[in-house]
C-alpha atoms as a PDB file:
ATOM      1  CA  UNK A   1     -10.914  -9.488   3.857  1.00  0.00           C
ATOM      2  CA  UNK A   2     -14.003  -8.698   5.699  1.00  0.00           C
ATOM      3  CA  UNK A   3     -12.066  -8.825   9.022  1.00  0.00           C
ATOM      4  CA  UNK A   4      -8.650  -6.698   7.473  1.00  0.00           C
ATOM      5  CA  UNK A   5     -11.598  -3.905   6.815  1.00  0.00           C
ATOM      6  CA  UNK A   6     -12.644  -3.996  10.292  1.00  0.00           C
ATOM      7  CA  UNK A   7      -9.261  -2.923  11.031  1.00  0.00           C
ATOM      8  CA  UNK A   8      -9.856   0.476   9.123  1.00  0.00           C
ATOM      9  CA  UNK A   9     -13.376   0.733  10.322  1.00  0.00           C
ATOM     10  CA  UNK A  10     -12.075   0.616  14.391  1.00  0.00           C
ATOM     11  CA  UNK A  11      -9.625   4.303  12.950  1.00  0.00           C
ATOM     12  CA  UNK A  12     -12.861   5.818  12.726  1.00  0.00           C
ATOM     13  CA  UNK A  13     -15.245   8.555  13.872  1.00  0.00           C
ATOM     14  CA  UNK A  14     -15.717   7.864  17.941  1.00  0.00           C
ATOM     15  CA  UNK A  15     -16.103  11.344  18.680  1.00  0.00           C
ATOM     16  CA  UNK A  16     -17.153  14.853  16.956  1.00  0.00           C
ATOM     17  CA  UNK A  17     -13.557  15.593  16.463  1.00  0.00           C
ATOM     18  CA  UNK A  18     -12.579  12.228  14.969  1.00  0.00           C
ATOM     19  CA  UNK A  19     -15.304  12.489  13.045  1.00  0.00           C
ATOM     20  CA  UNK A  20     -14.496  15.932  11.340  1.00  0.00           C
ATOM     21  CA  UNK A  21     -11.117  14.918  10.948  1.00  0.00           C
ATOM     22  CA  UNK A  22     -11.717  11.449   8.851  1.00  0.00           C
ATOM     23  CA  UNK A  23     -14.287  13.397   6.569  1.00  0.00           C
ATOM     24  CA  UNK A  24     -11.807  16.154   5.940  1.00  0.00           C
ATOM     25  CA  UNK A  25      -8.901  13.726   5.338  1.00  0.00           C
ATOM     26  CA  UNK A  26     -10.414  11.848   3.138  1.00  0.00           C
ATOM     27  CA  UNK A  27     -11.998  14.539   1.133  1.00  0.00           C
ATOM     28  CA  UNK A  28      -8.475  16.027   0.971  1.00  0.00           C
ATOM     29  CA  UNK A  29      -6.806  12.908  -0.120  1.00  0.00           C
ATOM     30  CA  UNK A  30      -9.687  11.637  -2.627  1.00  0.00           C
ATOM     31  CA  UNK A  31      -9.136  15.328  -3.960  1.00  0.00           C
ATOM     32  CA  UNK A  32     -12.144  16.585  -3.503  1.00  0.00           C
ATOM     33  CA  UNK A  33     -10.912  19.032  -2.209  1.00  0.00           C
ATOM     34  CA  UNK A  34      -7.445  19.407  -4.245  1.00  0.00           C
ATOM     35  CA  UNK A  35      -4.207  20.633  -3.841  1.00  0.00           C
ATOM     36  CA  UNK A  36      -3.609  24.586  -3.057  1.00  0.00           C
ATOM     37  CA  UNK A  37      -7.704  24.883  -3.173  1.00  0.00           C
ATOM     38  CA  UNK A  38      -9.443  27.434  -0.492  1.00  0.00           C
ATOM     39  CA  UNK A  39     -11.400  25.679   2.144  1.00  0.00           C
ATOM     40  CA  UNK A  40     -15.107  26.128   1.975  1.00  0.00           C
ATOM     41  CA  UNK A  41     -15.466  28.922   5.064  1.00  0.00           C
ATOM     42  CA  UNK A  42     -16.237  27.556   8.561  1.00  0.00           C
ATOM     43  CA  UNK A  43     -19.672  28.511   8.265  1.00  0.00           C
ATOM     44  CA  UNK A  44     -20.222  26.164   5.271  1.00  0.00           C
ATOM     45  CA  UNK A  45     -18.075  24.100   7.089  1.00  0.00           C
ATOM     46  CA  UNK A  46     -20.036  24.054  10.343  1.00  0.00           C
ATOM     47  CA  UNK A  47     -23.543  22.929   8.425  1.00  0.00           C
ATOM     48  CA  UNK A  48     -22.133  20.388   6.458  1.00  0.00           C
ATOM     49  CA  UNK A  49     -20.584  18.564   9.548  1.00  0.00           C
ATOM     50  CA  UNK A  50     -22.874  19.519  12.437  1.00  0.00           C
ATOM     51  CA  UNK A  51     -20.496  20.376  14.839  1.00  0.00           C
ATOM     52  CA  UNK A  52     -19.358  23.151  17.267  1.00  0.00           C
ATOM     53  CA  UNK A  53     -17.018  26.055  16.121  1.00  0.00           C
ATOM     54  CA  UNK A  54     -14.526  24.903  18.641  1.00  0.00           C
ATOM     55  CA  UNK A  55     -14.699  21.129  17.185  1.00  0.00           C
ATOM     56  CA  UNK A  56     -14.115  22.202  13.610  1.00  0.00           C
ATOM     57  CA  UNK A  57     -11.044  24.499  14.934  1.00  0.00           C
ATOM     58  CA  UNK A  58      -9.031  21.237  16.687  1.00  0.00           C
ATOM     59  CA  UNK A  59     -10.164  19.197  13.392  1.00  0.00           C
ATOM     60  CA  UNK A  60      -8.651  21.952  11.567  1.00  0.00           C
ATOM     61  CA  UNK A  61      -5.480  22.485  13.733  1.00  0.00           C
ATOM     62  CA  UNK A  62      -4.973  18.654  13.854  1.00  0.00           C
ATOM     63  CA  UNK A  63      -4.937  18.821   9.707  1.00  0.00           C
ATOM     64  CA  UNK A  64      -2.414  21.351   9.896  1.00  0.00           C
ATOM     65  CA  UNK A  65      -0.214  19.386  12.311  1.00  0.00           C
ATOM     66  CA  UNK A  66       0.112  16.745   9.564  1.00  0.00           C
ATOM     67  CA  UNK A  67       1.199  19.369   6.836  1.00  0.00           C
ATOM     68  CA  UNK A  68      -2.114  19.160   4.928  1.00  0.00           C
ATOM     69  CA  UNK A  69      -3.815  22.432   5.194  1.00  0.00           C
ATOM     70  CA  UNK A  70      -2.405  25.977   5.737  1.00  0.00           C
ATOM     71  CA  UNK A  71      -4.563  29.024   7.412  1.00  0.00           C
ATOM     72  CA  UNK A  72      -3.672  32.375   6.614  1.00  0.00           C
ATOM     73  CA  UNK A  73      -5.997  35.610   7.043  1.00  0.00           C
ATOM     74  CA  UNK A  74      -8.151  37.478   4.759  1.00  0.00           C
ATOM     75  CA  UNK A  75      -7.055  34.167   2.510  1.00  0.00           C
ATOM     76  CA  UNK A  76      -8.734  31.434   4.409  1.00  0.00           C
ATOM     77  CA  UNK A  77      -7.585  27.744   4.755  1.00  0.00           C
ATOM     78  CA  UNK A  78      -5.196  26.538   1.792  1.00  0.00           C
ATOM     79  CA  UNK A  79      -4.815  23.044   1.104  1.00  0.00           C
ATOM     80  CA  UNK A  80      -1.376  22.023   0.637  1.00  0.00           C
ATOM     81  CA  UNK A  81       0.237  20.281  -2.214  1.00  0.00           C
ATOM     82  CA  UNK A  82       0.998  16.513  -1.384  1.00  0.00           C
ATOM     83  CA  UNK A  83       5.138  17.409  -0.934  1.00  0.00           C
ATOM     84  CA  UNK A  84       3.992  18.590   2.158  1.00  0.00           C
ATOM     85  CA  UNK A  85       2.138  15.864   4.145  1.00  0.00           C
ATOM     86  CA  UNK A  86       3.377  13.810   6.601  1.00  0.00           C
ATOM     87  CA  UNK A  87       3.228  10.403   5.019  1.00  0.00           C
ATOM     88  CA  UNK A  88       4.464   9.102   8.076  1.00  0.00           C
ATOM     89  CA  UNK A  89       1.545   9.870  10.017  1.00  0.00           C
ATOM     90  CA  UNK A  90      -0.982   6.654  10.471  1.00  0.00           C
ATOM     91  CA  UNK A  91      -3.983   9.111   9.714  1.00  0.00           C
ATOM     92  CA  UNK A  92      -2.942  10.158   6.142  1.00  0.00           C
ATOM     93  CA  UNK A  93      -1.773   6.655   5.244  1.00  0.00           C
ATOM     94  CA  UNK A  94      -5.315   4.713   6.039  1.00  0.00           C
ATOM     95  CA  UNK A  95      -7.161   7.817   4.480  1.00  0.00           C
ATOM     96  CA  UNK A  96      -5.167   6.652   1.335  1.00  0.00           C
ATOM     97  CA  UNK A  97      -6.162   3.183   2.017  1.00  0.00           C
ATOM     98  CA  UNK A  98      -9.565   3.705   2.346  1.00  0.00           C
ATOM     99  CA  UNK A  99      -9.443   6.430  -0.946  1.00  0.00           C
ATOM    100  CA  UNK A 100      -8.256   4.089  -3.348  1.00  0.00           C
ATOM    101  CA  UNK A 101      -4.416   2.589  -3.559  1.00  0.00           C
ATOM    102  CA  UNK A 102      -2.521   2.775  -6.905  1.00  0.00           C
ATOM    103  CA  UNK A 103       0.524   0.955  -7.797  1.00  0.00           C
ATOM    104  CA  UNK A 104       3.021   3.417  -7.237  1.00  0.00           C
ATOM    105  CA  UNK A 105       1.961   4.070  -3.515  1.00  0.00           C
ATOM    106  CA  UNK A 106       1.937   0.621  -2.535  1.00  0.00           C
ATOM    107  CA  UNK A 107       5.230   0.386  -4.301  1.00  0.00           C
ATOM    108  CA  UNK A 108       6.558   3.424  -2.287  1.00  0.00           C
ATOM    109  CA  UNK A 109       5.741   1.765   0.766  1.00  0.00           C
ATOM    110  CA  UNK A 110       7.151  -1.521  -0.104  1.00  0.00           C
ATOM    111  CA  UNK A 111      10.439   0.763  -0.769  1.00  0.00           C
ATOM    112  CA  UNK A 112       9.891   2.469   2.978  1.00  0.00           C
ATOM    113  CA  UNK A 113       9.558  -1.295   4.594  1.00  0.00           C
ATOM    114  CA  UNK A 114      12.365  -2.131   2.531  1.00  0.00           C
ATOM    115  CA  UNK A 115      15.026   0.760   3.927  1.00  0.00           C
ATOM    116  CA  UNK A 116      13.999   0.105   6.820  1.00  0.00           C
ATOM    117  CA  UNK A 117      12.909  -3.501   8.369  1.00  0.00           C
ATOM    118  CA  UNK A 118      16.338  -5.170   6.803  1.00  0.00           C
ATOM    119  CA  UNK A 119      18.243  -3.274   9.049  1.00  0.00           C
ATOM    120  CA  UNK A 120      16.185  -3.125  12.170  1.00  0.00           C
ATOM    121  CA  UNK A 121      16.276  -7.134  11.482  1.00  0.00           C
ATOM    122  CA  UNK A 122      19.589  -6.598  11.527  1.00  0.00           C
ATOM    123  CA  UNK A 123      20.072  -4.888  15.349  1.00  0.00           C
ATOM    124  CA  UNK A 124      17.502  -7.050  16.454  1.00  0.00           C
ATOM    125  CA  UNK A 125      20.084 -10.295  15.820  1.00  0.00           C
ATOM    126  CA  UNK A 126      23.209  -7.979  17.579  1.00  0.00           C
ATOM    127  CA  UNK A 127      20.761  -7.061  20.471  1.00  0.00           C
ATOM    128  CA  UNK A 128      18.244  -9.390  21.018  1.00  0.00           C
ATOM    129  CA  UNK A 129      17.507 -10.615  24.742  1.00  0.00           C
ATOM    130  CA  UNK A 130      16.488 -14.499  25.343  1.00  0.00           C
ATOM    131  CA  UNK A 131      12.732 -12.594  25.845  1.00  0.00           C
ATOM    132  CA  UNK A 132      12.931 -11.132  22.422  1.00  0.00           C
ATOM    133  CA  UNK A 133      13.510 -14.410  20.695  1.00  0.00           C
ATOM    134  CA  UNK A 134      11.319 -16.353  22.443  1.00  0.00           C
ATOM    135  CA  UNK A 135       8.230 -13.376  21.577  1.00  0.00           C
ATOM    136  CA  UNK A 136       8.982 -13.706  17.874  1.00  0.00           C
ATOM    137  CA  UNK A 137       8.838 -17.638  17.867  1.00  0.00           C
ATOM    138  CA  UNK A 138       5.720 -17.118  19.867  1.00  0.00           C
ATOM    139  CA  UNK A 139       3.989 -14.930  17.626  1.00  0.00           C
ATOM    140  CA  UNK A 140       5.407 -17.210  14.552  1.00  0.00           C
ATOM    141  CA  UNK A 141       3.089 -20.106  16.495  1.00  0.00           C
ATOM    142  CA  UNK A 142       0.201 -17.649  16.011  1.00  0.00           C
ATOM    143  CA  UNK A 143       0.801 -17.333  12.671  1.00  0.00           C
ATOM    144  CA  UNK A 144       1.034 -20.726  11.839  1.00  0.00           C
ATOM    145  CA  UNK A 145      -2.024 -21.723  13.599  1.00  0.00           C
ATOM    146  CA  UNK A 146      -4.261 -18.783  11.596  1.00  0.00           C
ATOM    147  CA  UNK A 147      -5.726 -21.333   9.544  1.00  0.00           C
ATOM    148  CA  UNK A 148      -8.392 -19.616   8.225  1.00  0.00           C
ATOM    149  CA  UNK A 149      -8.761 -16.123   9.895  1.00  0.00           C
ATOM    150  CA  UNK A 150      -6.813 -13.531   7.740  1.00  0.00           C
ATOM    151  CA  UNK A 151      -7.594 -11.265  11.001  1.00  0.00           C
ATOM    152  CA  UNK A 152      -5.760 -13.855  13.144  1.00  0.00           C
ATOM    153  CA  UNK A 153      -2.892 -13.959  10.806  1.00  0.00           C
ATOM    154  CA  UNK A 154      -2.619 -10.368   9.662  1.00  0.00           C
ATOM    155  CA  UNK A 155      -2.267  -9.776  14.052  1.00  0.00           C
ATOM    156  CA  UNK A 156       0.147 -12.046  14.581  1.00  0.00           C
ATOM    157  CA  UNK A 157       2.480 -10.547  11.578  1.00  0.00           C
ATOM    158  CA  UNK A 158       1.776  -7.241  12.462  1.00  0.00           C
ATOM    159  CA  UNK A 159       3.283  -8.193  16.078  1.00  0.00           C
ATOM    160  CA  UNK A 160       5.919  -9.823  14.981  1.00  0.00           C
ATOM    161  CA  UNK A 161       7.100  -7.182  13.004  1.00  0.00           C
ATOM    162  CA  UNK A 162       6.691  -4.618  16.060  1.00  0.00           C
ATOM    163  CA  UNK A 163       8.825  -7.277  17.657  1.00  0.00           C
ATOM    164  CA  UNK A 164      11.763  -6.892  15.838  1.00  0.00           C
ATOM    165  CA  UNK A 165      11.325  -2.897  16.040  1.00  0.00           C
ATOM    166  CA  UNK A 166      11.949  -3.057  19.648  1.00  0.00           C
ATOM    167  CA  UNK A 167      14.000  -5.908  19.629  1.00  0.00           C
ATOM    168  CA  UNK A 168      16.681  -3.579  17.508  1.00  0.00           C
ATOM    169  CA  UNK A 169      16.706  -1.639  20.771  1.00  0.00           C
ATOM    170  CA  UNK A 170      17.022   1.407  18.844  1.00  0.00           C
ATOM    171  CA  UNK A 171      13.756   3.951  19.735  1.00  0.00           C
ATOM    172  CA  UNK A 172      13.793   5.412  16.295  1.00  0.00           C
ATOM    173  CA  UNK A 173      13.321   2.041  14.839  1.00  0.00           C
ATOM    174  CA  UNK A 174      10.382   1.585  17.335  1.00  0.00           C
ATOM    175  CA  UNK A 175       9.072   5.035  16.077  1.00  0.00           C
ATOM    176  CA  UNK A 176       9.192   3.832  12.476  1.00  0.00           C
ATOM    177  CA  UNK A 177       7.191   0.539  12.846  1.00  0.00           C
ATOM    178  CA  UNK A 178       4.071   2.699  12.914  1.00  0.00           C
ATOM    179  CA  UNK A 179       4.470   3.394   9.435  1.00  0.00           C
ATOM    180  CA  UNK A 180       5.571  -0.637   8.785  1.00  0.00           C
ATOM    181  CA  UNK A 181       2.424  -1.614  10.579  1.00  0.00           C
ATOM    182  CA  UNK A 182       0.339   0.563   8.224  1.00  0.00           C
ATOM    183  CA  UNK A 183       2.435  -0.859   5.598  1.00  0.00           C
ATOM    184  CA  UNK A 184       1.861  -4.192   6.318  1.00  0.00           C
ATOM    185  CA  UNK A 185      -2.015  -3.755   6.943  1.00  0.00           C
ATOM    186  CA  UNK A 186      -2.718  -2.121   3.412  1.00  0.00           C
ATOM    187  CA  UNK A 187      -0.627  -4.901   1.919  1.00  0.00           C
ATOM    188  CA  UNK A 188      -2.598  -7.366   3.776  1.00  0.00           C
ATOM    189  CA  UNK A 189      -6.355  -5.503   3.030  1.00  0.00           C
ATOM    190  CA  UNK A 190      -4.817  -5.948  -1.123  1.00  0.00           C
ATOM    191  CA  UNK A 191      -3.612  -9.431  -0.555  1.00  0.00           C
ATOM    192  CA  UNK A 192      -3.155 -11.620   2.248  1.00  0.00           C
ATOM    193  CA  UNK A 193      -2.126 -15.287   2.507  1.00  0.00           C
ATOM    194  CA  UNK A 194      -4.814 -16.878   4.293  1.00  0.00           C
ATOM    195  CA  UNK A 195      -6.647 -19.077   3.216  1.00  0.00           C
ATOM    196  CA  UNK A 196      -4.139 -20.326   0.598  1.00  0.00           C
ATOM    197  CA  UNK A 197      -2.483 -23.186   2.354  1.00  0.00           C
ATOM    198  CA  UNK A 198       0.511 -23.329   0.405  1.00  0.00           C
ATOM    199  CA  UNK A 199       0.900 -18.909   0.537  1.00  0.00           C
ATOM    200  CA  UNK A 200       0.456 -19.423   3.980  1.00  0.00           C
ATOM    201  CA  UNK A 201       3.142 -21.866   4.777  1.00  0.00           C
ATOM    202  CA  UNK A 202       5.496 -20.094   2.866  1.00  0.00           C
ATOM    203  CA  UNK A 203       5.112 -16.937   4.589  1.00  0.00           C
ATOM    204  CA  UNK A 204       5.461 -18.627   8.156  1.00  0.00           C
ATOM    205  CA  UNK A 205       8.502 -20.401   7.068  1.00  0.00           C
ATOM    206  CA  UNK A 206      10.153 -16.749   5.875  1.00  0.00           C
ATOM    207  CA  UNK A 207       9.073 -15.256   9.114  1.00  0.00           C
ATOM    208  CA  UNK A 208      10.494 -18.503  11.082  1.00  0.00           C
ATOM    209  CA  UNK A 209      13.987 -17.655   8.773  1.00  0.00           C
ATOM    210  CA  UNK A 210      14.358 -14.144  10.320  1.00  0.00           C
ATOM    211  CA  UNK A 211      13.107 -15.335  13.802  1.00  0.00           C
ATOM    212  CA  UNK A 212      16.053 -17.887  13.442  1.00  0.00           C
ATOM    213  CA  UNK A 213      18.410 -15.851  12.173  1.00  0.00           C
ATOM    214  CA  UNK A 214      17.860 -13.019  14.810  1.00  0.00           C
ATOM    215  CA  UNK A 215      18.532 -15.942  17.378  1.00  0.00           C
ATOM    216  CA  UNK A 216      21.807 -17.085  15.986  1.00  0.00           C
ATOM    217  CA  UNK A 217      22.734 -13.172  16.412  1.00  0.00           C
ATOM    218  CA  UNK A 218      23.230 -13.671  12.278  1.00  0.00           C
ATOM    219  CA  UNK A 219      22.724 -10.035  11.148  1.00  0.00           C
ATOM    220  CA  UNK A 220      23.380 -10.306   7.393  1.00  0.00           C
ATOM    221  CA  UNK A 221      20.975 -14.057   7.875  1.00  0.00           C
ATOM    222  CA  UNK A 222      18.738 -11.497   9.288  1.00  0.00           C
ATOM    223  CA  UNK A 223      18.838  -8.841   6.389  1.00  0.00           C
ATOM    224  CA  UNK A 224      18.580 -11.377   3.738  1.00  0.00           C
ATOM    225  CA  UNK A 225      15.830 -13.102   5.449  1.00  0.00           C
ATOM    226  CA  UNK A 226      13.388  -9.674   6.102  1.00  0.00           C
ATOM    227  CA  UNK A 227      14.366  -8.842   2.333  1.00  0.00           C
ATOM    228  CA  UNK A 228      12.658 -11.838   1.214  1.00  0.00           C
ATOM    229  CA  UNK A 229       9.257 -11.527   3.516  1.00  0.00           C
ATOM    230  CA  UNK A 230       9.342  -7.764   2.295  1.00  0.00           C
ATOM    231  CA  UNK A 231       9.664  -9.021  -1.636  1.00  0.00           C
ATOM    232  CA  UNK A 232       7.095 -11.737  -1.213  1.00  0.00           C
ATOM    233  CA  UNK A 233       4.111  -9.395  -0.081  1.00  0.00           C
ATOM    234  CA  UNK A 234       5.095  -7.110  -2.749  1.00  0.00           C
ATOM    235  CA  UNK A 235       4.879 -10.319  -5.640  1.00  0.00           C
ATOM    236  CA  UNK A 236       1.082 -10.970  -3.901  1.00  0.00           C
ATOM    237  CA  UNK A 237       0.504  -7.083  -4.186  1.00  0.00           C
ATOM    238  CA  UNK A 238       1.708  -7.072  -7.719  1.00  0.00           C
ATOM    239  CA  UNK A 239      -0.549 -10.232  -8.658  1.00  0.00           C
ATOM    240  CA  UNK A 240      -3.457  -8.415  -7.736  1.00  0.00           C
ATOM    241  CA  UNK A 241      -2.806  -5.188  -9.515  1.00  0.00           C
ATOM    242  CA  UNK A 242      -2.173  -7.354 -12.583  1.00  0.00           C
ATOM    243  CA  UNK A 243      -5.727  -8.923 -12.347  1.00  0.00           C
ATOM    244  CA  UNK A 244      -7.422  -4.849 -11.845  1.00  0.00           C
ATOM    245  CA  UNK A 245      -5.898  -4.153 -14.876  1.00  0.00           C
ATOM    246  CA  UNK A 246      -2.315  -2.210 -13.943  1.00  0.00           C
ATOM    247  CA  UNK A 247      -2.346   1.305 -12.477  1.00  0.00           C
ATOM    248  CA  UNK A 248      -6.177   1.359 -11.491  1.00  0.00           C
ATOM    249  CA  UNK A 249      -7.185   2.073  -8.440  1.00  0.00           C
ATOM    250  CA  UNK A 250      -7.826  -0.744  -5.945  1.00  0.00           C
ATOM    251  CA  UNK A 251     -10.524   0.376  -3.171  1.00  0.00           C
ATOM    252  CA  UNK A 252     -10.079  -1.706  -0.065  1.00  0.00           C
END
């Protein structure tokens, strides 16, 4: 676990502007600062963060690129209600990770992975090159040999998962797995199978299914097999939330 938040902790302030940004997000998602509240004014602004005027203003424009916040004169800087966001962006979805996760938004992005990943399994076993097969069983060895680093593991699945994305050969697909890999990383920072030895094998051997079935060109193999990998994170996920007593939140 220690190594999955490391993960979150690399997304992090490396500059002024990062820095601004991640504090605002996360005060915005933690609602702190709620939905359709005013801004505190950018001089309040300016001494709570220590920054420049200009910093604050690409902070702020880089907010409103993501649908969070709205800036209109003689009104200030509205925050937006949560219909708005871009829950695709990476940003918004580890600010929600490192808020607090709830059942229903881990269940709403186990239904995301699900629309999605079964099908780009799918074009992956229609399209796939000799390369592409060979980099999934690859990665599935890396997987397999993660004995005891979750970090190792949680990599390897990650990549093999990107894998497929591009192995699809369809760019959109390849734009999507951004969200998946978020997906899969805030599954993993809940639950992850390492070091359970008998979690772990069963997850390699459900990866090795779709790797196999994308190599016999098996699409509907393919679909069934990603369905199941997709449904067994989500049992872990649900385990967990069971033992933190239902809807509460689960800081990771």
């Amino acid at each position: 676990m220690a190594q999955n938040r490391l993960r979150l902790a690399q997304r992090r302030a490396n500059t002024q502007h990062q820095n601004v940004l991640h504090r605002l997000g996360l005060s915005i998602v933690s609602g702190e600062f709620a939905e359709n509240a005013i801004l505190p004014g950018d001089g309040e602004l300016l001494a709570r963060f220590g920054v420049s005027r200009t910093v604050l203003r690409e902070a702020m424009k880089t907010l409103s690129a993501k649908g969070m916040i709205h800036a209109r004169a003689r009104v200030g800087t509205r925050v937006l209600e949560r219909r708005h966001w871009n829950y695709f962006d990476p940003d918004i979805l580890y600010w929600h990770a490192e808020t607090g996760i709830d059942k229903s938004f881990l269940t709403h992005l186990a239904e995301m992975r699900m629309a999605f990943e079964p099908e780009a399994a799918a074009l992956a076993a229609r399209r796939r090159t000799d390369a592409h097969v060979a980099e999934l069983f690859s990665w599935i060895g890396k997987m397999e040999t993660a004995q005891s680093s979750g970090g190792d593991f949680v990599e390897a699945d990650l990549s093999f998962h990107i894998a497929i994305a591009e192995a699809s050969g369809n760019p959109l697909m390849r734009s999507m797995s951004a969200l998946i890999e978020v997906a899969l990383e805030i599954t993993f920072l809940v639950s992850s199978p390492i070091p359970n030895t008998v979690m772990h094998a069963r997850s390699v051997a459900r990866h090795r299914a779709i790797a196999e079935a994308i190599e016999a060109q098996d699409d509907d193999a393919a679909r069934v097999a990603m369905r199941a990998v997709i449904r067994q994170g989500s049992k872990r996920v649900d385990a967990v939330i069971k033992g933190a007593d239902g809807d509460h939140w689960i800081n990771v």
